[in-house]
Protein backbone atom coordinates (compact mmCIF):
# COMPACT_ATOMS: atom_id res chain seq x y z
CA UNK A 1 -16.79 -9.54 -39.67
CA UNK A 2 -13.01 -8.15 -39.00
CA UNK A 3 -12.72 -4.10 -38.35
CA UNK A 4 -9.57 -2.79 -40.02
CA UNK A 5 -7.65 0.29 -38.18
CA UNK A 6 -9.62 2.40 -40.33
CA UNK A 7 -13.09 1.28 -38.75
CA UNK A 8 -11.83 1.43 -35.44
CA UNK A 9 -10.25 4.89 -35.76
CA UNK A 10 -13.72 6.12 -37.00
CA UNK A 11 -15.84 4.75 -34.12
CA UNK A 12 -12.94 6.14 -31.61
CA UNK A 13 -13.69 9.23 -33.32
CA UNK A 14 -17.78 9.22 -33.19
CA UNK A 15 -17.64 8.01 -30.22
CA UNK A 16 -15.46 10.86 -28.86
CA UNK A 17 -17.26 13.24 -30.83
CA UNK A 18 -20.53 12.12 -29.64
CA UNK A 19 -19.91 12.22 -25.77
CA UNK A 20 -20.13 15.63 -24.27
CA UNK A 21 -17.04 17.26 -23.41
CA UNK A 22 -18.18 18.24 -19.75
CA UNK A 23 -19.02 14.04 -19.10
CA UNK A 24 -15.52 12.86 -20.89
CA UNK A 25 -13.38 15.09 -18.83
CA UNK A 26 -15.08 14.09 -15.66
CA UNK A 27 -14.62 10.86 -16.32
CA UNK A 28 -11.18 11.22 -17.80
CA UNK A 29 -10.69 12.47 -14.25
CA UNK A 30 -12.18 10.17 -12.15
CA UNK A 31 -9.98 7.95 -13.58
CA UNK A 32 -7.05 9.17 -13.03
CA UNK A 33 -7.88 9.71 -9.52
CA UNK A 34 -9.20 5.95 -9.17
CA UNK A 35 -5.82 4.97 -11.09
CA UNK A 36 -3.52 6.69 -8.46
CA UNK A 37 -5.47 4.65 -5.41
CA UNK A 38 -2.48 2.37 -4.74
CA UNK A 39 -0.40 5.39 -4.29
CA UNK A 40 -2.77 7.27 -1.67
CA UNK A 41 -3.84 4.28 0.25
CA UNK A 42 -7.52 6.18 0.49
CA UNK A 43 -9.30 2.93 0.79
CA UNK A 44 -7.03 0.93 3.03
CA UNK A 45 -6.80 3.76 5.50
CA UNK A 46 -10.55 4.47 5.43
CA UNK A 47 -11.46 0.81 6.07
CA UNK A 48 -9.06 -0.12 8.70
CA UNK A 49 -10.12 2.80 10.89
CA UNK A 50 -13.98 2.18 10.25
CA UNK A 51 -13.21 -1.51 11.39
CA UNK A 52 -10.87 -0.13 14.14
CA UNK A 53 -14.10 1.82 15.35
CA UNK A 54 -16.66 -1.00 14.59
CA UNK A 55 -15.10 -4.14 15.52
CA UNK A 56 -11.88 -2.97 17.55
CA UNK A 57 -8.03 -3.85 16.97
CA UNK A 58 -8.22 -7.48 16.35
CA UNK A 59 -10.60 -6.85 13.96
CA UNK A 60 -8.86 -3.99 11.88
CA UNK A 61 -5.75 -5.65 11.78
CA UNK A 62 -6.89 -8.60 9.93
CA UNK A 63 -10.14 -8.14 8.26
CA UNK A 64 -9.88 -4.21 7.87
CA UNK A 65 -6.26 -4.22 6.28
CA UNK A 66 -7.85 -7.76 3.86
CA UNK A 67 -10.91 -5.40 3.06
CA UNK A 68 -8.95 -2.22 2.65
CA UNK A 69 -6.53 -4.38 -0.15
CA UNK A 70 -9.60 -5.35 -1.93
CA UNK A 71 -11.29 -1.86 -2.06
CA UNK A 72 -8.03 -0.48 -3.50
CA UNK A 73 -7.72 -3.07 -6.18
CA UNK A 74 -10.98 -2.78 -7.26
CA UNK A 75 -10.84 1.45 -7.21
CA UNK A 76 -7.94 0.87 -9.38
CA UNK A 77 -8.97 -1.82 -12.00
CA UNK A 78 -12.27 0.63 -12.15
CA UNK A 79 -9.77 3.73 -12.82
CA UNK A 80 -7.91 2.41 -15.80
CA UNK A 81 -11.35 1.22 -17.39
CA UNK A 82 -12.51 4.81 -16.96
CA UNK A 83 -9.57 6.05 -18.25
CA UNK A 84 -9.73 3.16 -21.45
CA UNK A 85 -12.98 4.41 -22.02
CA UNK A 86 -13.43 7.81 -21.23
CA UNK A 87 -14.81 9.09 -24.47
CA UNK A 88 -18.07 6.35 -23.80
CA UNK A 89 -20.34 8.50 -21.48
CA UNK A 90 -21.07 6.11 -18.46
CA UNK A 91 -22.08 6.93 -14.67
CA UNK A 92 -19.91 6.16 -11.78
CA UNK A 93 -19.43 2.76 -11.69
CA UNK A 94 -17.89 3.17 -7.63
CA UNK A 95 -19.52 5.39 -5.49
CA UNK A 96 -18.05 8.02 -3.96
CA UNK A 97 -17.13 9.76 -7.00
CA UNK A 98 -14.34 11.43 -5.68
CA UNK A 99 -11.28 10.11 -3.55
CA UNK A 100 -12.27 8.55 -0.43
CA UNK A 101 -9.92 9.41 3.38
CA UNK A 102 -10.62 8.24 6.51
CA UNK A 103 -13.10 9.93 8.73
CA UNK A 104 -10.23 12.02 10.95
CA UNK A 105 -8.53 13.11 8.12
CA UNK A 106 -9.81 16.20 6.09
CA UNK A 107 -7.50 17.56 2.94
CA UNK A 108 -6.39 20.84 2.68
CA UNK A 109 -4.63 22.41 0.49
CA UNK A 110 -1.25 21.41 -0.54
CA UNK A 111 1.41 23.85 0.28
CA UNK A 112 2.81 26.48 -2.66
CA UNK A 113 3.45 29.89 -2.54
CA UNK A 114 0.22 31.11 -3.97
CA UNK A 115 -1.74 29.98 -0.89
CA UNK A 116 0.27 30.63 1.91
CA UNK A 117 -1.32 33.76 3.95
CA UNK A 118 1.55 33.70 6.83
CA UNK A 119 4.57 33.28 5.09
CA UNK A 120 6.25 36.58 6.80
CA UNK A 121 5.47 35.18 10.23
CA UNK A 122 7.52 31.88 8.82
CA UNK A 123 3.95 29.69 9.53
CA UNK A 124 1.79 28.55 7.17
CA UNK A 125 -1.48 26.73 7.93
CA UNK A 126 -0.91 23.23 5.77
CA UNK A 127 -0.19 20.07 6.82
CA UNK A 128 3.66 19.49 8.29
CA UNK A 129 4.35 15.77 6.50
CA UNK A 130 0.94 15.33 4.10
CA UNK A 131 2.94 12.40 2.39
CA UNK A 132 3.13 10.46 5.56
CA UNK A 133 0.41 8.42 6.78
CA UNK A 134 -1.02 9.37 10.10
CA UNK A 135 0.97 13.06 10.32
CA UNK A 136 -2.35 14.74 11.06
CA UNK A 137 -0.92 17.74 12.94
CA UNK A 138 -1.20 21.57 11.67
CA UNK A 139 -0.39 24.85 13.26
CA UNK A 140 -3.25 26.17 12.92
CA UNK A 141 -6.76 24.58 13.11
């Protein structure tokens, strides 16, 4: 049996019409977030600091950076499936949901103009470089 466009653009429609909104934009964003791994190096930094901890230096610098690669490629392949298919309600096929950082690293807030509360002292409380890895330091913590 061959579809033609016109049976594919209806189940594309059912199916988008039959997942809840709530579920398709969550996944729609999960995504996107899983998509853009390669870019925050989440995964790579996490795991070579947990085997930096665990195993110590010699360890992190082989196997941690090796597992850290893998972890990333696999977040990533998983994002652009959930982004093919975010109208097809599924559950979280990686665990954490959300974007994974390494243990000594918390997120703030990225720095605008709507969130700073010290601007007339000329500090702000955000990170100094938060597109470097490693620049961990803030004025106020």
């Amino acid at each position: 049996m061959r579809l033609g466009m016109k049976h594919l653009s209806l189940l594309v429609c059912i199916a988008a019409l039959s997942a809840g909104c709530a579920s398709a934009e969550r996944k729609l964003g999960r995504g996107l977030t899983n998509l853009s791994e390669p870019l925050r190096l989440g995964e790579m930094s996490r795991s070579y600091e947990q085997t930096y901890l665990w195993d110590g230096p010699d360890a992190a610098y082989g196997r941690g950076v090796i597992q850290g690669f893998n972890r990333t490629v696999g977040r990533t392949v998983v994002g652009a499936v959930e982004v093919l298919t975010f109208p097809i309600p599924s559950k979280p096929y990686i665990k954490p949901e959300g974007p994974v950082y390494p243990d000594t690293y918390k997120p703030g807030i990225l720095d605008s103009s709507s969130v700073r509360t010290d601007t007339s002292l000329g500090f702000d409380s955000t990170d100094v470089a938060p597109m470097f890895p490693g620049s961990r330091f803030k004025i106020f913590e």
